[in-house]
C-alpha atoms as a PDB file:
ATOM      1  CA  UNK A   1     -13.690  27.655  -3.779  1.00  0.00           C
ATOM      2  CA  UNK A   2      -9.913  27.792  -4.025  1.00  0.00           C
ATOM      3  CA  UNK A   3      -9.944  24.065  -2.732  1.00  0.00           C
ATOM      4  CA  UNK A   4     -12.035  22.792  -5.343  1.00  0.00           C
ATOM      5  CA  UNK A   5     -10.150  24.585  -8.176  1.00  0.00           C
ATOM      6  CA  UNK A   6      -7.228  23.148  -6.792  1.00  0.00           C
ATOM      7  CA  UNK A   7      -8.760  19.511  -7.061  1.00  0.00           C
ATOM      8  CA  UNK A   8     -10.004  20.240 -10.245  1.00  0.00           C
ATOM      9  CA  UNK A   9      -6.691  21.236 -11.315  1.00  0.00           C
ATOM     10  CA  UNK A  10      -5.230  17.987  -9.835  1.00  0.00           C
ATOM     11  CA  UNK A  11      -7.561  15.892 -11.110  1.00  0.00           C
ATOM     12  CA  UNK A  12      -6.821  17.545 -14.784  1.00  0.00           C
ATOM     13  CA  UNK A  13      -3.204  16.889 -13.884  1.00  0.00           C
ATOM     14  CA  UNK A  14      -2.884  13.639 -13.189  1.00  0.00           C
ATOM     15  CA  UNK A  15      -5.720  12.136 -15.389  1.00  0.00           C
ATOM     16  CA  UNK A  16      -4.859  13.488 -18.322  1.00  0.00           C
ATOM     17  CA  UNK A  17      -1.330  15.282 -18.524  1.00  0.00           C
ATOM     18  CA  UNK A  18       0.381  12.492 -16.782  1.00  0.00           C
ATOM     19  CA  UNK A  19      -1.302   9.219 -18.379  1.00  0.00           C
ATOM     20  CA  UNK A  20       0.094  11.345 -21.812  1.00  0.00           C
ATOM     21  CA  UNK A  21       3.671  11.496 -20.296  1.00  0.00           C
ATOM     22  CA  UNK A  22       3.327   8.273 -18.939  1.00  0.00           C
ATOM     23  CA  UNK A  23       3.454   9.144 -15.728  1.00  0.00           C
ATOM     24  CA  UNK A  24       0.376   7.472 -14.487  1.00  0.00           C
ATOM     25  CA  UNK A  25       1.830   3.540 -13.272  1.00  0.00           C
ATOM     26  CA  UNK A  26      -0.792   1.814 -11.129  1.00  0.00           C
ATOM     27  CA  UNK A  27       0.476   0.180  -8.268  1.00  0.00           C
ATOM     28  CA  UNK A  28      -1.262  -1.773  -5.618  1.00  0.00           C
ATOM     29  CA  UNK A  29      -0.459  -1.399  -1.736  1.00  0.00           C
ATOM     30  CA  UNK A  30      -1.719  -4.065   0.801  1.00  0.00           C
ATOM     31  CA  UNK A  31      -2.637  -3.448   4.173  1.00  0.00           C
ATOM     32  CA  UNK A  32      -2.340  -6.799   5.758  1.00  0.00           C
ATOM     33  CA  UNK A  33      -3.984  -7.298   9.096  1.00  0.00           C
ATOM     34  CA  UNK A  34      -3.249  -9.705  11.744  1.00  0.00           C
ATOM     35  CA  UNK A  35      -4.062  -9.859  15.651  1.00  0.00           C
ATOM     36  CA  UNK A  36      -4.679  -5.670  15.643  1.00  0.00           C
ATOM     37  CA  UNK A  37      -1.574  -5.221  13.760  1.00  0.00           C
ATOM     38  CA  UNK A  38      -0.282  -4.292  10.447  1.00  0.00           C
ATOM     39  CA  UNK A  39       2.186  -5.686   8.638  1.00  0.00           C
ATOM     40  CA  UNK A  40       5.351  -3.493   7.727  1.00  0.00           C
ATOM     41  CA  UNK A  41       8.651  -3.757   5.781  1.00  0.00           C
ATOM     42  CA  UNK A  42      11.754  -1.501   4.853  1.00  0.00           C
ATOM     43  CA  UNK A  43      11.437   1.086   1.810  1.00  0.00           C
ATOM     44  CA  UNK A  44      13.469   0.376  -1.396  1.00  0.00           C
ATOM     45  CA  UNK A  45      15.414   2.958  -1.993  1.00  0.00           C
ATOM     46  CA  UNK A  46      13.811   5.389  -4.472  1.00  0.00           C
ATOM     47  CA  UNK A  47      14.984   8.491  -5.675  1.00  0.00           C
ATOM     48  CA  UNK A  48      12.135   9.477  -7.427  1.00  0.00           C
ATOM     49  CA  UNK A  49       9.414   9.169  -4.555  1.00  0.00           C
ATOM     50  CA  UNK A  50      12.511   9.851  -2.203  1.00  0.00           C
ATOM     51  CA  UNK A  51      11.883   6.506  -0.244  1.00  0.00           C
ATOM     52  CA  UNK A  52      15.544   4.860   1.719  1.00  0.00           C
ATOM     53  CA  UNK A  53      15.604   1.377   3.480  1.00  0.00           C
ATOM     54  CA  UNK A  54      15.098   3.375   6.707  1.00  0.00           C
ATOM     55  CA  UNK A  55      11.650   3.863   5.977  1.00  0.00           C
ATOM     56  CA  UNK A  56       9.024   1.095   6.018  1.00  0.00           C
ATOM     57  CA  UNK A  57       5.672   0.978   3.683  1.00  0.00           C
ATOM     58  CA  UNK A  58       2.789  -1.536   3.594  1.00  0.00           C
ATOM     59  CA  UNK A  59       3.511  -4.416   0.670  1.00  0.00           C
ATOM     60  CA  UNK A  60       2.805  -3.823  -2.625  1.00  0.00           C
ATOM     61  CA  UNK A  61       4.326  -2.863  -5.918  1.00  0.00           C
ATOM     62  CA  UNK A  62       3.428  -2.559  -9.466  1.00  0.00           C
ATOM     63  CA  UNK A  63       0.418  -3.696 -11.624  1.00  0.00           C
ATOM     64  CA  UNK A  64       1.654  -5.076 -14.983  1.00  0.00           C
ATOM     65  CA  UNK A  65       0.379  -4.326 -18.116  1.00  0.00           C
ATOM     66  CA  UNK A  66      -2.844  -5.746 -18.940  1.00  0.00           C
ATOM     67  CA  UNK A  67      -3.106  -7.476 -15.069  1.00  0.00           C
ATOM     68  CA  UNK A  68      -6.330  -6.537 -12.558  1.00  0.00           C
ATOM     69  CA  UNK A  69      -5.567  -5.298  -9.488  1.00  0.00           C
ATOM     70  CA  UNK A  70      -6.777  -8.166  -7.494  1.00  0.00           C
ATOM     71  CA  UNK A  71      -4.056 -10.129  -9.240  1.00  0.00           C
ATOM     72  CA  UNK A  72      -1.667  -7.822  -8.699  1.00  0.00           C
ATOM     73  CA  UNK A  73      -2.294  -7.600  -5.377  1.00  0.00           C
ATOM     74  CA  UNK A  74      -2.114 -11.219  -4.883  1.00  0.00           C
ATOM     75  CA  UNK A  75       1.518 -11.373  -7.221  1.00  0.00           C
ATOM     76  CA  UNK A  76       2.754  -8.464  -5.609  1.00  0.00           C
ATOM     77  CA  UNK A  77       2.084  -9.713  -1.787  1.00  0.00           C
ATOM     78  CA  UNK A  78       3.535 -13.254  -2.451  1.00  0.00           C
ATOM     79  CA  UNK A  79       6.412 -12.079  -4.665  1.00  0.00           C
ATOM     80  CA  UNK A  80       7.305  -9.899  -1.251  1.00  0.00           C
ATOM     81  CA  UNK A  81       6.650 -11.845   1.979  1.00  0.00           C
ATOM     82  CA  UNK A  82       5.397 -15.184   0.362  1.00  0.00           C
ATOM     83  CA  UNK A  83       1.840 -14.510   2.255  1.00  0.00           C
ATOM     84  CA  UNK A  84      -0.896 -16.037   0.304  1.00  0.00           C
ATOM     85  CA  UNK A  85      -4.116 -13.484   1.393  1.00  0.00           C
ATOM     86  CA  UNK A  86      -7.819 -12.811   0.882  1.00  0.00           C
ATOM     87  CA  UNK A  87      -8.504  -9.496   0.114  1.00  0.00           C
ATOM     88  CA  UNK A  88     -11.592  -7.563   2.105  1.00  0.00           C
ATOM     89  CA  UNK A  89     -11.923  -4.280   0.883  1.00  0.00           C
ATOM     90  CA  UNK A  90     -10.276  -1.482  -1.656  1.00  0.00           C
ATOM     91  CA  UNK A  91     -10.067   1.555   0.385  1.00  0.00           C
ATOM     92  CA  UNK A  92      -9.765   3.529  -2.685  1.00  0.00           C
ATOM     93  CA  UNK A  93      -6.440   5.070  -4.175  1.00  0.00           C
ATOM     94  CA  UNK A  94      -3.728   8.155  -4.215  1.00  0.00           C
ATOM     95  CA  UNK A  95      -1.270   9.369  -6.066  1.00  0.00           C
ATOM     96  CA  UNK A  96       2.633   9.745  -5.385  1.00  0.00           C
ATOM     97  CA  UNK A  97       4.593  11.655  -8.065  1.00  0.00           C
ATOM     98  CA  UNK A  98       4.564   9.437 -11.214  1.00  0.00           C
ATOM     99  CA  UNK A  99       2.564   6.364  -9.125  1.00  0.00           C
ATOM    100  CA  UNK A 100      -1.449   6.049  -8.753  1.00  0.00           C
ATOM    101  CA  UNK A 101      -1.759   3.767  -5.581  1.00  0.00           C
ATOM    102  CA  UNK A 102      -4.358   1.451  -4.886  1.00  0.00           C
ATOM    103  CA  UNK A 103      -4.877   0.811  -1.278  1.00  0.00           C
ATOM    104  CA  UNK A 104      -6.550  -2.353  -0.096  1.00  0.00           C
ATOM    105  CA  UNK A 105      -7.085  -3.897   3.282  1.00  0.00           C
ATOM    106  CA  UNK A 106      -5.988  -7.981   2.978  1.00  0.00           C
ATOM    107  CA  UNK A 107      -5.779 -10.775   5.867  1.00  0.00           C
ATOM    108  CA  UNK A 108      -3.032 -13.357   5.244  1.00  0.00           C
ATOM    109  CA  UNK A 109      -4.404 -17.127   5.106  1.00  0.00           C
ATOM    110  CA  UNK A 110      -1.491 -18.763   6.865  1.00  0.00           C
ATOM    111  CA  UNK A 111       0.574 -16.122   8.686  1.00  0.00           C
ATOM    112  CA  UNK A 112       3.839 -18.579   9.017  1.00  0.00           C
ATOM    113  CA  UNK A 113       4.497 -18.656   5.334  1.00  0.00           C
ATOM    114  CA  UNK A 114       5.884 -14.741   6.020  1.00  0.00           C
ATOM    115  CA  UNK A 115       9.582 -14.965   5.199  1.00  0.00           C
ATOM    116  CA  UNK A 116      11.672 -11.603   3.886  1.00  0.00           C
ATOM    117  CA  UNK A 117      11.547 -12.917   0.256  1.00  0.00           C
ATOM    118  CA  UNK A 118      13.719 -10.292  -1.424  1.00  0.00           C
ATOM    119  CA  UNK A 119      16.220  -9.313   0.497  1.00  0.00           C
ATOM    120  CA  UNK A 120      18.193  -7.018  -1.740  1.00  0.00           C
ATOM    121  CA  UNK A 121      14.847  -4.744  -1.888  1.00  0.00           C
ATOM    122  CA  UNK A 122      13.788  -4.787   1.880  1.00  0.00           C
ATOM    123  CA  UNK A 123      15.494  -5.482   4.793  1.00  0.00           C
ATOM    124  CA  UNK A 124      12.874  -6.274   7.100  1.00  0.00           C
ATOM    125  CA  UNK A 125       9.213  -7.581   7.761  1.00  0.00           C
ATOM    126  CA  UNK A 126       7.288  -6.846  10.970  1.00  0.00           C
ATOM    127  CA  UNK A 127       3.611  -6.618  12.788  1.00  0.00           C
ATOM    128  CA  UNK A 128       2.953  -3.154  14.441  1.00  0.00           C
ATOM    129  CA  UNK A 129       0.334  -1.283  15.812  1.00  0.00           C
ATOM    130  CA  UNK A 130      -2.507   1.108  13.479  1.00  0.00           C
ATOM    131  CA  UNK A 131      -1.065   3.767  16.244  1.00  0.00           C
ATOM    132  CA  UNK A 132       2.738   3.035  17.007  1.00  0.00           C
ATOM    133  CA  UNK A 133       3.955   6.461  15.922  1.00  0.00           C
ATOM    134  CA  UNK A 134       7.532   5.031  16.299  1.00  0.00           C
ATOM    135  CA  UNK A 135       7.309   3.409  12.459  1.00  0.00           C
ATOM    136  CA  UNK A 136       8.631   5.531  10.392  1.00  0.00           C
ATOM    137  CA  UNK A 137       6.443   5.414   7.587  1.00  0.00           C
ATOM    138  CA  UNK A 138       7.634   7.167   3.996  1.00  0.00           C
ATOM    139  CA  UNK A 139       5.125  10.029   3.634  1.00  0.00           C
ATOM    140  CA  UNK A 140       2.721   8.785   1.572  1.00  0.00           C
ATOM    141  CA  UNK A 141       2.205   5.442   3.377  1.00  0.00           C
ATOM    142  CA  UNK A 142       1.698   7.635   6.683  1.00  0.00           C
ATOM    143  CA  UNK A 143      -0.585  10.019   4.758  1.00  0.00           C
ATOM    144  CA  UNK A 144      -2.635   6.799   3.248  1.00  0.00           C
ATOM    145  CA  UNK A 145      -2.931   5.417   6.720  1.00  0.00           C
ATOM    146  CA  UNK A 146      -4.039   8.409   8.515  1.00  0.00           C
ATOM    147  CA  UNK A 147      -6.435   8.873   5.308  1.00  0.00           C
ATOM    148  CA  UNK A 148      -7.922   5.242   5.568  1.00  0.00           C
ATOM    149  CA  UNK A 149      -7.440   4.647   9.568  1.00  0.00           C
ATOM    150  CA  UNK A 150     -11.264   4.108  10.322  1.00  0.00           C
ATOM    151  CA  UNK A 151     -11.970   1.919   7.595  1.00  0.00           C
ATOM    152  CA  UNK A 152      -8.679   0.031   8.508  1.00  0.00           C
ATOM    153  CA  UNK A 153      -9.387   0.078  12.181  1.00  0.00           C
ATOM    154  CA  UNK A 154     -12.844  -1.393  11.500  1.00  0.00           C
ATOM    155  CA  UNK A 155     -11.620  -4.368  10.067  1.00  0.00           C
ATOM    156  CA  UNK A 156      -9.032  -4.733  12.159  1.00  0.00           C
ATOM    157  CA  UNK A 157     -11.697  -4.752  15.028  1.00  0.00           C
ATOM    158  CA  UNK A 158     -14.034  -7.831  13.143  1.00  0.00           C
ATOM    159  CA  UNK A 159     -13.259 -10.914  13.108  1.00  0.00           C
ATOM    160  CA  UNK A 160     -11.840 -12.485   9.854  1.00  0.00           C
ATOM    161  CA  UNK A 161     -14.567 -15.067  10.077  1.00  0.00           C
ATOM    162  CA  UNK A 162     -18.005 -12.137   9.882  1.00  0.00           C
ATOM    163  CA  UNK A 163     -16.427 -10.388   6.683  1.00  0.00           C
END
């Protein structure tokens, strides 16, 4: 019982109190697969979701005013590695502080246009494992991942050409 006051209380919070303050930005986070692995780059530094460049997240960023996610998700990804992708499922969303993140699971269409495309926001781009527990994802990422894994680790598992 506690639990679901709790979410109710959340769910109060954030859907109501915080889209008054403002406090509600959507934001899209991609979870590009490739060859069983994930694609990773360094954290801006943030000091309101306390994020430094020595963490990495999945790509992403904000949705703009008036845009759908699926566009945002396609801006976002090519403003940030210059991937074009397809997307193949939303896993659903979370919320960090101020943020409401949308996760989806995306395939890049031509893997060699990846290039670090920003360089004063993120340092680095790289493949790595669903399970390398050596990435050291911000907390939310890691939480999102954990959260999704199965769904994640199903796609990963069929091949681009059955979705």
């Amino acid at each position: 019982m506690k639990k679901f006051i709790s979410n109710i209380y959340n769910f109060i919070y954030w859907e109501c109190f915080n889209r008054l303050k403002g406090n509600n930005q959507d934001v899209v986070c991609a979870v590009i697969v490739n060859n069983n692995q994930i694609l990773a780059q360094t954290a801006q530094r943030n000091t309101v979701i306390h994020t430094d460049d020595t963490q990495f997240v999945v790509p992403g960023g904000k949705v703009e005013p008036g845009e759908a996610l699926i566009s945002a998700t396609h801006r976002e990804i090519k403003e940030e590695t210059n991937l074009n992708i397809d997307i193949v499922k939303k896993l659903g969303a979370t919320r960090n502080n101020k943020y409401k993140l949308h996760w989806f699971v995306c395939r890049p269409t031509d893997v060699s246009l990846l290039t670090v495309v920003e360089p004063q926001k993120q340092k680095e781009l790289k493949w790595v494992s669903l399970n390398d527990t050596s990435v050291n994802w911000t907390p939310k990422n890691r939480e999102a991942i954990e959260k999704y894994r199965i769904q994640i680790e199903k796609i990963i598992n069929t091949p681009s050409e059955t979705l």
